[in-house]
C-alpha atoms as a PDB file:
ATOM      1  CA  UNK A   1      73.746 -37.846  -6.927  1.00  0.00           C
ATOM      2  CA  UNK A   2      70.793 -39.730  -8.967  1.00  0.00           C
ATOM      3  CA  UNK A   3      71.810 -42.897 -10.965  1.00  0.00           C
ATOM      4  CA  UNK A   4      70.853 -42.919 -14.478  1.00  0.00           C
ATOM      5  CA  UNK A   5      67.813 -45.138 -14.289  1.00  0.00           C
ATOM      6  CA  UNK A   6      66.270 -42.611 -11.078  1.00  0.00           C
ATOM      7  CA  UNK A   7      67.091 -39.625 -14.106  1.00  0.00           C
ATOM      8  CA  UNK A   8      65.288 -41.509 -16.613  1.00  0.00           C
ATOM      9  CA  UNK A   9      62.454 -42.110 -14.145  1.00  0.00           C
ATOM     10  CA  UNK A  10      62.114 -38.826 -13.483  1.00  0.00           C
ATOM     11  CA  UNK A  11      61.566 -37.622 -16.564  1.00  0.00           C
ATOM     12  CA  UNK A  12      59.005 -39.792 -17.361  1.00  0.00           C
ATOM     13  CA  UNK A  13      57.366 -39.186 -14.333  1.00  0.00           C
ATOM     14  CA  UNK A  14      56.971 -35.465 -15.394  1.00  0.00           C
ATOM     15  CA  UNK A  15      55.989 -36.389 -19.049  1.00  0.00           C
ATOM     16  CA  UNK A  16      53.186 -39.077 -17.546  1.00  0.00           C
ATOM     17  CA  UNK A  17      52.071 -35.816 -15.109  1.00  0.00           C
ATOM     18  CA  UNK A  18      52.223 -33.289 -17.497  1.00  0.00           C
ATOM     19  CA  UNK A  19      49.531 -36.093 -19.339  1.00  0.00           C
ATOM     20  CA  UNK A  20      47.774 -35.935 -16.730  1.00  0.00           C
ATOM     21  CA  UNK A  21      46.745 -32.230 -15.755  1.00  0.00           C
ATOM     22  CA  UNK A  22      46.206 -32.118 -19.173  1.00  0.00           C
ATOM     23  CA  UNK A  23      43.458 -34.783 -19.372  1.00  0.00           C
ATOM     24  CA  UNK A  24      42.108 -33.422 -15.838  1.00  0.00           C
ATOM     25  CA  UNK A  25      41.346 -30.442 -17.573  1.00  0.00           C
ATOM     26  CA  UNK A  26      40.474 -31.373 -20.558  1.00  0.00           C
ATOM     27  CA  UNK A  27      43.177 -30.044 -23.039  1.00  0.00           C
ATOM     28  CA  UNK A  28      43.200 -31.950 -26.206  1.00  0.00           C
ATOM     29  CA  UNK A  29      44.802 -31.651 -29.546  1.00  0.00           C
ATOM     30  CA  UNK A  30      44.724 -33.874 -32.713  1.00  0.00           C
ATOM     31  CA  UNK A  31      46.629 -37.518 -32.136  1.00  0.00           C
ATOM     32  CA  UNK A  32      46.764 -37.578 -28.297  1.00  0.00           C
ATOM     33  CA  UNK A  33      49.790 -40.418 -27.453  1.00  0.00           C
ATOM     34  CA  UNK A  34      48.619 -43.296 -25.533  1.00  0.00           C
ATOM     35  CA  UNK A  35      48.978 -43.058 -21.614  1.00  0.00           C
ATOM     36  CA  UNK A  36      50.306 -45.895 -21.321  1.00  0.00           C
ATOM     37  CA  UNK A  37      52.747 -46.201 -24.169  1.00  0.00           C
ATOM     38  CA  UNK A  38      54.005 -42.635 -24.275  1.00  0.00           C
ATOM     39  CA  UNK A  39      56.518 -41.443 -27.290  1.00  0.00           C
ATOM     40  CA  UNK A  40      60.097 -40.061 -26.611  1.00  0.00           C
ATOM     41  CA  UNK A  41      59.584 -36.756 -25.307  1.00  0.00           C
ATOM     42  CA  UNK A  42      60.995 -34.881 -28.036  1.00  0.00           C
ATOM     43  CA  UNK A  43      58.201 -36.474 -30.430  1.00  0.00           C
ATOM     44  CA  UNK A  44      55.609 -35.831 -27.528  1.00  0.00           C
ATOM     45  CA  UNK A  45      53.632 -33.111 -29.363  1.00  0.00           C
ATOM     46  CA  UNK A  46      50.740 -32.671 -27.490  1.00  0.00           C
ATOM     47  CA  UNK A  47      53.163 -31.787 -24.339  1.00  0.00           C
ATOM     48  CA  UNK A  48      55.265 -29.099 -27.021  1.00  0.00           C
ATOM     49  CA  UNK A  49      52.039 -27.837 -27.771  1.00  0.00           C
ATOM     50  CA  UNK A  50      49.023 -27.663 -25.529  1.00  0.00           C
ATOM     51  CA  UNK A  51      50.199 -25.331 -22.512  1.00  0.00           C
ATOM     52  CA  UNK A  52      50.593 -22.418 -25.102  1.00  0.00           C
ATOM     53  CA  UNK A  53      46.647 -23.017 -26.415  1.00  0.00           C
ATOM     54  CA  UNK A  54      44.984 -21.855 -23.613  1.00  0.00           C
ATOM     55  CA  UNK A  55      43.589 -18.655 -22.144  1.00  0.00           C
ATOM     56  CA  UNK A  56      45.411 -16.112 -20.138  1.00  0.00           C
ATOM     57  CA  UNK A  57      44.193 -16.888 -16.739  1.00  0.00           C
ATOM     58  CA  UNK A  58      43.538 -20.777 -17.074  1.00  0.00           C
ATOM     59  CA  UNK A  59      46.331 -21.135 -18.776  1.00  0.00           C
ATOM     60  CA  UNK A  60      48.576 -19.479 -16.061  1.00  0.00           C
ATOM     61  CA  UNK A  61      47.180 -21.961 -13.302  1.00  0.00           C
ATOM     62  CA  UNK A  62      48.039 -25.223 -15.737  1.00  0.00           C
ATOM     63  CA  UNK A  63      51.105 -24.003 -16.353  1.00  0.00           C
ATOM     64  CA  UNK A  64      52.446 -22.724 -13.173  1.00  0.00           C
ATOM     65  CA  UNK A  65      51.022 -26.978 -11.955  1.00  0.00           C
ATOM     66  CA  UNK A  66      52.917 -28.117 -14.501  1.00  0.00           C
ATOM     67  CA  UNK A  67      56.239 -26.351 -14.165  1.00  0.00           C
ATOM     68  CA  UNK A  68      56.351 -26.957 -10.350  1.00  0.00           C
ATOM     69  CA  UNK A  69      56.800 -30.568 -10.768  1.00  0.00           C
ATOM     70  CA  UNK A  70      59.917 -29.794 -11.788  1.00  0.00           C
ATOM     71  CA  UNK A  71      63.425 -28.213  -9.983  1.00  0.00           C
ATOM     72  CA  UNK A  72      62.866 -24.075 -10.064  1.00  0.00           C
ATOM     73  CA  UNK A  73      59.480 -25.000 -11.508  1.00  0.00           C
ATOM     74  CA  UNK A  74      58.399 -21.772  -9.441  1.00  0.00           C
ATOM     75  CA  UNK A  75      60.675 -19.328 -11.104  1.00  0.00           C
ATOM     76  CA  UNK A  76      60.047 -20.749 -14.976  1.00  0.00           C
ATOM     77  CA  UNK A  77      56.794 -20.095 -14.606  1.00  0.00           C
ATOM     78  CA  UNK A  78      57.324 -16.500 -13.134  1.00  0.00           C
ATOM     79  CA  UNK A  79      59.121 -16.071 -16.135  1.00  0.00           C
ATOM     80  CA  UNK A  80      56.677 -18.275 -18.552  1.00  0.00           C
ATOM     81  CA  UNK A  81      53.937 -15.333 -17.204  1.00  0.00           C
ATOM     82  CA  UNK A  82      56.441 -12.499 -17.475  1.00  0.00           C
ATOM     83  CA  UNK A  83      56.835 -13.165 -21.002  1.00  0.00           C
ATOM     84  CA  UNK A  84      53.708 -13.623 -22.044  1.00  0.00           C
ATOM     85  CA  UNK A  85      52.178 -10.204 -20.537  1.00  0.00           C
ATOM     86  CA  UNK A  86      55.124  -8.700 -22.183  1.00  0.00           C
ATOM     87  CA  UNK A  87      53.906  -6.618 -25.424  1.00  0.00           C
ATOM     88  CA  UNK A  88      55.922  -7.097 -27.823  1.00  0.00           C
ATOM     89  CA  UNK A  89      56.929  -3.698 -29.355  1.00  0.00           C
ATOM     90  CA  UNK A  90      59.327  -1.759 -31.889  1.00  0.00           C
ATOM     91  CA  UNK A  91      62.765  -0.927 -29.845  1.00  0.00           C
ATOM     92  CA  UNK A  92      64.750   1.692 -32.139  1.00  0.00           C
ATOM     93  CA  UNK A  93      68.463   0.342 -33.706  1.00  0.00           C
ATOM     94  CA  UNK A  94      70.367   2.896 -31.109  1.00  0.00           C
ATOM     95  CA  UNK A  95      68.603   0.316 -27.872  1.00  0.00           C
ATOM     96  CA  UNK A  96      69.185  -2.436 -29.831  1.00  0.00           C
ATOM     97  CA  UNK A  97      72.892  -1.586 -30.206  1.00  0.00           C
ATOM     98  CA  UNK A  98      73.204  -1.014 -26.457  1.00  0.00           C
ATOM     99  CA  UNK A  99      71.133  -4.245 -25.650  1.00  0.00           C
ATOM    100  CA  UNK A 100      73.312  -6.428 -27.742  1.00  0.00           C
ATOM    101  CA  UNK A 101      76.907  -4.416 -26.317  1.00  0.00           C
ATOM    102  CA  UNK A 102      75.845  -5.003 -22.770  1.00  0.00           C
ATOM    103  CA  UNK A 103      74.894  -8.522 -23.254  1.00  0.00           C
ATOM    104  CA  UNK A 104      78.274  -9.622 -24.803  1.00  0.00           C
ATOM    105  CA  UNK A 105      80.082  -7.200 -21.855  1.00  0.00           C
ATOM    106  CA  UNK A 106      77.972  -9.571 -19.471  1.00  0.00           C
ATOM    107  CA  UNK A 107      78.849 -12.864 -21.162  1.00  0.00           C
ATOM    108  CA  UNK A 108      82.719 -11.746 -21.905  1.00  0.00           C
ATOM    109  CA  UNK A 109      82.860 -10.592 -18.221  1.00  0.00           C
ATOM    110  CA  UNK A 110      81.715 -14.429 -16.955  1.00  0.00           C
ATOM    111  CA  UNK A 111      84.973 -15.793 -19.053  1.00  0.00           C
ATOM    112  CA  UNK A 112      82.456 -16.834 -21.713  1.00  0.00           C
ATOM    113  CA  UNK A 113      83.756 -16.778 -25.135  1.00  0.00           C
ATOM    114  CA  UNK A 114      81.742 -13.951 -27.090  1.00  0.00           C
ATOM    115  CA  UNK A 115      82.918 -11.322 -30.198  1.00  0.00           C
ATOM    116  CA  UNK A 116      84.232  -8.011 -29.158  1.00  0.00           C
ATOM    117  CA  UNK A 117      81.124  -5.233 -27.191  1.00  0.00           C
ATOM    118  CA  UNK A 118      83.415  -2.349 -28.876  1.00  0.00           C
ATOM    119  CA  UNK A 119      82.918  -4.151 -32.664  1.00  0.00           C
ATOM    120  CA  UNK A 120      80.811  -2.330 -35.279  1.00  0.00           C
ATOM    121  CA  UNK A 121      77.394  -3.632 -36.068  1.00  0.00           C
ATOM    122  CA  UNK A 122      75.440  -3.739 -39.154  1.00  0.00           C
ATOM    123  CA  UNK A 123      72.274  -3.404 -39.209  1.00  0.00           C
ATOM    124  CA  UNK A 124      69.789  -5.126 -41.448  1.00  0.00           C
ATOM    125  CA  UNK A 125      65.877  -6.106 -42.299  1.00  0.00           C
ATOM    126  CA  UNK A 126      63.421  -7.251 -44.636  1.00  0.00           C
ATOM    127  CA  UNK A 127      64.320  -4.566 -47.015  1.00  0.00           C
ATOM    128  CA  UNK A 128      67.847  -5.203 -47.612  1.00  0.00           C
ATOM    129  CA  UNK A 129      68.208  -8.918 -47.330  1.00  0.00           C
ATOM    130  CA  UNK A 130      65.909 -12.215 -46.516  1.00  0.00           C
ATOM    131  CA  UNK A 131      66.131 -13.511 -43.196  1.00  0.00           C
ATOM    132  CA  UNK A 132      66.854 -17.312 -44.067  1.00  0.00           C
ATOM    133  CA  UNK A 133      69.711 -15.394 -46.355  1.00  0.00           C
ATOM    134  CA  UNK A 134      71.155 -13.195 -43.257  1.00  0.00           C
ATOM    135  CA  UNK A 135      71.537 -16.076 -41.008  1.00  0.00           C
ATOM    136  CA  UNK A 136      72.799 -18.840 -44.047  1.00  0.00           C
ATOM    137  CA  UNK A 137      75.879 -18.146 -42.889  1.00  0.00           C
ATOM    138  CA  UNK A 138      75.725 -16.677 -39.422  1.00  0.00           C
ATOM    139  CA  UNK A 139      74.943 -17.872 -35.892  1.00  0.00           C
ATOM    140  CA  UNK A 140      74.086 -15.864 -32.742  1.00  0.00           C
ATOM    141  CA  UNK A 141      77.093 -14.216 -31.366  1.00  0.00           C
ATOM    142  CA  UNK A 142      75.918 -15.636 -27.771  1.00  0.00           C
ATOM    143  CA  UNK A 143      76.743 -18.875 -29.409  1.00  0.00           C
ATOM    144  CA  UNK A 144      79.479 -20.119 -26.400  1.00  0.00           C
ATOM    145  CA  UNK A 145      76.655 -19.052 -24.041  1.00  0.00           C
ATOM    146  CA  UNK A 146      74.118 -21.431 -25.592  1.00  0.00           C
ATOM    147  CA  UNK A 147      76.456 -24.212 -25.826  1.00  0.00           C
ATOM    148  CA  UNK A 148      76.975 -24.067 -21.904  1.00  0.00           C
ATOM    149  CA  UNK A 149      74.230 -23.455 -20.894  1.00  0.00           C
ATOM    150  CA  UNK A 150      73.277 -27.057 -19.870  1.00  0.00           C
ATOM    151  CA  UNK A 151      76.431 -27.471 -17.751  1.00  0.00           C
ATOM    152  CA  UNK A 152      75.603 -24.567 -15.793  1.00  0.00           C
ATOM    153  CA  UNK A 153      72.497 -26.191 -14.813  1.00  0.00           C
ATOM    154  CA  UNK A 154      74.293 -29.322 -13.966  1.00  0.00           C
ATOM    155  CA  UNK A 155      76.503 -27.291 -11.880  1.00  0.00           C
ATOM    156  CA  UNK A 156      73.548 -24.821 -10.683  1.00  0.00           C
ATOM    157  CA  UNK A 157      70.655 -27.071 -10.028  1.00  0.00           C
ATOM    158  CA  UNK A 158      72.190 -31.118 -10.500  1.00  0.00           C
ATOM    159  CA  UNK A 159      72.242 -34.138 -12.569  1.00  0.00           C
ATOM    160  CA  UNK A 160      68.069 -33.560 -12.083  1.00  0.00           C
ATOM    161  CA  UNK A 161      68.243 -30.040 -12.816  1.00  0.00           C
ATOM    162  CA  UNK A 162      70.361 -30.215 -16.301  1.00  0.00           C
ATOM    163  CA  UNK A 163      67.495 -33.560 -17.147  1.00  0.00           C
ATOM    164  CA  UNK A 164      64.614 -30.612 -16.782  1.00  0.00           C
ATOM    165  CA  UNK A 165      66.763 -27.943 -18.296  1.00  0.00           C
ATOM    166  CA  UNK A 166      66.308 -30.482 -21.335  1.00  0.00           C
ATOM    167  CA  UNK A 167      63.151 -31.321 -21.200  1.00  0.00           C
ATOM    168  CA  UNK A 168      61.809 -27.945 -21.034  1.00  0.00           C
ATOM    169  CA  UNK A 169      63.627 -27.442 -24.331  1.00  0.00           C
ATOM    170  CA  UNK A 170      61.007 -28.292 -26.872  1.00  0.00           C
ATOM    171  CA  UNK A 171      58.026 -26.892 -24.828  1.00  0.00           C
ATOM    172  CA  UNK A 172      59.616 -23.390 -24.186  1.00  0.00           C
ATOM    173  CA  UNK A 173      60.737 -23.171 -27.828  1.00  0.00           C
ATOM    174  CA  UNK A 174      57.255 -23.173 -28.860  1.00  0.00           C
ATOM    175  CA  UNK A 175      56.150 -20.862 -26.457  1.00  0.00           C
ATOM    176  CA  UNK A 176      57.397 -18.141 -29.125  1.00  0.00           C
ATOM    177  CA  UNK A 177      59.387 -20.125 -31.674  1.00  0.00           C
ATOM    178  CA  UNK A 178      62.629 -18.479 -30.740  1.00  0.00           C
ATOM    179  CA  UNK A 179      65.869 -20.185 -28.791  1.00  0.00           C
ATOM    180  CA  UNK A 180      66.347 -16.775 -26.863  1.00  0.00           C
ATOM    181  CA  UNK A 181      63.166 -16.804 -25.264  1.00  0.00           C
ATOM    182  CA  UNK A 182      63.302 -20.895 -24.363  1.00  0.00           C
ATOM    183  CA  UNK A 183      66.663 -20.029 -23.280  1.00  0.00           C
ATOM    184  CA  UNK A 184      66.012 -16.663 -20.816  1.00  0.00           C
ATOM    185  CA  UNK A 185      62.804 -18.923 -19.193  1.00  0.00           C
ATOM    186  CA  UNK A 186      64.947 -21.395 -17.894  1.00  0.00           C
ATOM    187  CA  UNK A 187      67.683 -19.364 -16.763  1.00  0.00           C
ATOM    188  CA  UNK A 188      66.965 -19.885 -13.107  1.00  0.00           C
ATOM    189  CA  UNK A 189      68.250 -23.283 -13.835  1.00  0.00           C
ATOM    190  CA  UNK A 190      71.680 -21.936 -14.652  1.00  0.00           C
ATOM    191  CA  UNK A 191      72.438 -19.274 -12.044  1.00  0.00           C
ATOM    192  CA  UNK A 192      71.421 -18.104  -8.410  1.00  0.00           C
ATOM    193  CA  UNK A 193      69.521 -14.965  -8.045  1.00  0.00           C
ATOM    194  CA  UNK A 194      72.358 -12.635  -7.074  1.00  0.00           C
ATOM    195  CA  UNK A 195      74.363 -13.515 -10.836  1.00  0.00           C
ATOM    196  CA  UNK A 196      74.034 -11.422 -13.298  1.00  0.00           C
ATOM    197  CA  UNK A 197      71.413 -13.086 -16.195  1.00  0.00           C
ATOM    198  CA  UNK A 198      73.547 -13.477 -18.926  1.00  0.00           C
ATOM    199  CA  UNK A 199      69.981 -14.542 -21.501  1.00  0.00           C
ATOM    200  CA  UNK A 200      68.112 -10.763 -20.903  1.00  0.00           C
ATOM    201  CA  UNK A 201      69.907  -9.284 -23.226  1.00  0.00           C
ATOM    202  CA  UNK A 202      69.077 -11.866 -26.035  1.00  0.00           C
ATOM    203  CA  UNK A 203      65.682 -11.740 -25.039  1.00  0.00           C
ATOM    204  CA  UNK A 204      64.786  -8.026 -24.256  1.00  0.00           C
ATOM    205  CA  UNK A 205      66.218  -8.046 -28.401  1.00  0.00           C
ATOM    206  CA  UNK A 206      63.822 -10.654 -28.871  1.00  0.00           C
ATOM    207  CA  UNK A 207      60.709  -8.719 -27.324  1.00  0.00           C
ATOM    208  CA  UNK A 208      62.150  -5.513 -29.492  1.00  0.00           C
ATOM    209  CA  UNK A 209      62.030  -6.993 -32.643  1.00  0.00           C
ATOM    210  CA  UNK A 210      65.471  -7.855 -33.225  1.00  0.00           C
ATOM    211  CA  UNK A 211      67.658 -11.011 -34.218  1.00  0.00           C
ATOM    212  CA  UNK A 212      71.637 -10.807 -33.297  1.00  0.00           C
ATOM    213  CA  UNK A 213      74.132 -12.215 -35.684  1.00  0.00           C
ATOM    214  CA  UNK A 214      77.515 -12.845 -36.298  1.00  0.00           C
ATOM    215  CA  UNK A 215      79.142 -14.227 -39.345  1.00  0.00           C
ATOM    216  CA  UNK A 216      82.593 -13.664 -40.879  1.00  0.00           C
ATOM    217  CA  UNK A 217      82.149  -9.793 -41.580  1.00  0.00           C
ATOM    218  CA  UNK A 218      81.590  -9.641 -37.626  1.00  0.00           C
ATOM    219  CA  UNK A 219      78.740  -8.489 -35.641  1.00  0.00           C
ATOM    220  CA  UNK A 220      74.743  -7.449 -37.345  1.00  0.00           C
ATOM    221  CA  UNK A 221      71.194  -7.263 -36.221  1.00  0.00           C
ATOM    222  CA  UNK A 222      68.414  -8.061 -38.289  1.00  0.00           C
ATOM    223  CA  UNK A 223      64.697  -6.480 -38.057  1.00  0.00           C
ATOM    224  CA  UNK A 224      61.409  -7.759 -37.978  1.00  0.00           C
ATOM    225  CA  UNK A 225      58.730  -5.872 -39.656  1.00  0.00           C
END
């Protein structure tokens, strides 16, 4: 098992390469950190940023470089690609239903805390209530899931793979500005092939055009125009 100080390395070792293949090919954005007094990763913009600038094939080679440096680097970027060739489109409320039922059937059936697949779900969008107003009080109903699922890439992948499970947080977050999709990319961190993914659900919603919720009147999904 790595020590602390070979974790810490190791992590800045990917930050200081990530650097790197972007200055090789000359990816810049405003206030580029200097390379050899780098900021916490977390307030390392130009890493958050820069791999989602680029153009569909370039951008597929510095990315797929980048995310091999780190453990299942192969299989993030698979999905990285995946997700970014997927169109996003309009998925009617009767799939969304049956996306969010089978997703809390998958996460119940791993002894993962989750509400009820049988409860009724209400269905909102822009036209009945805010979003910042539908979630004030709500949370995703895959909220146990998110919770662990750093400690099932400690258990999956290592102490090294739950560091890179982390440090892909940030980045993959601003690949689309939404936890599900930062959360289904590094799923091969969290489980072998031959599990069930317990994050498509969450994210074919995402894709669809839906949000899930859950707040004290139970179960909803919420719409984007």
């Amino acid at each position: 098992m790595a020590d602390q100080n070979e974790l810490t390395a190791a992590v800045e070792q990917w930050q200081h390469h990530w650097h790197a293949i972007l200055d090789r090919e000359k990816v810049e954005l405003e206030n580029r950190p200097d390379p050899a007094s780098l900021p916490p990763f977390d307030e390392d913009f130009r890493l958050h940023f820069a791999l989602w600038t680029l153009d569909a094939e370039r951008g597929a080679r510095i990315r797929r470089e980048a995310f091999g440096l780190l453990p299942c680097g192969e299989l993030i970027a698979d999905r990285v690609e995946r997700h970014l060739r997927t169109p996003s489109h309009s998925m009617d409320g009767r799939e969304a239903e049956a996306a969010l039922r089978d997703g809390l059937r998958l996460v119940k059936a791993q002894g993962i805390d989750a509400p009820d697949d049988a409860d009724s779900i209400r269905f909102f969008d822009a036209s009945t209530v805010s979003y910042l107003e539908a979630f004030q009080e709500a949370d995703t109903p895959f909220e146990a899931l998110r919770d662990g699922l750093s400690g099932l890439a400690e258990r999956r992948s290592g102490t090294l793979g739950q560091k890179a499970f982390f440090f892909l947080s940030e980045p993959l977050y601003r690949l689309a500005s939404n936890y599900a999709v930062s959360e289904w990319v590094r799923w091969p961190l969290c489980s072998c092939d031959s599990e069930p993914d317990l994050t498509e659900p969450a994210w074919r919603l995402s894709i669809g055009g839906w949000v899930p919720g859950w707040d004290a009147d139970g179960l909803f999904l919420y719409r984007f125009p």
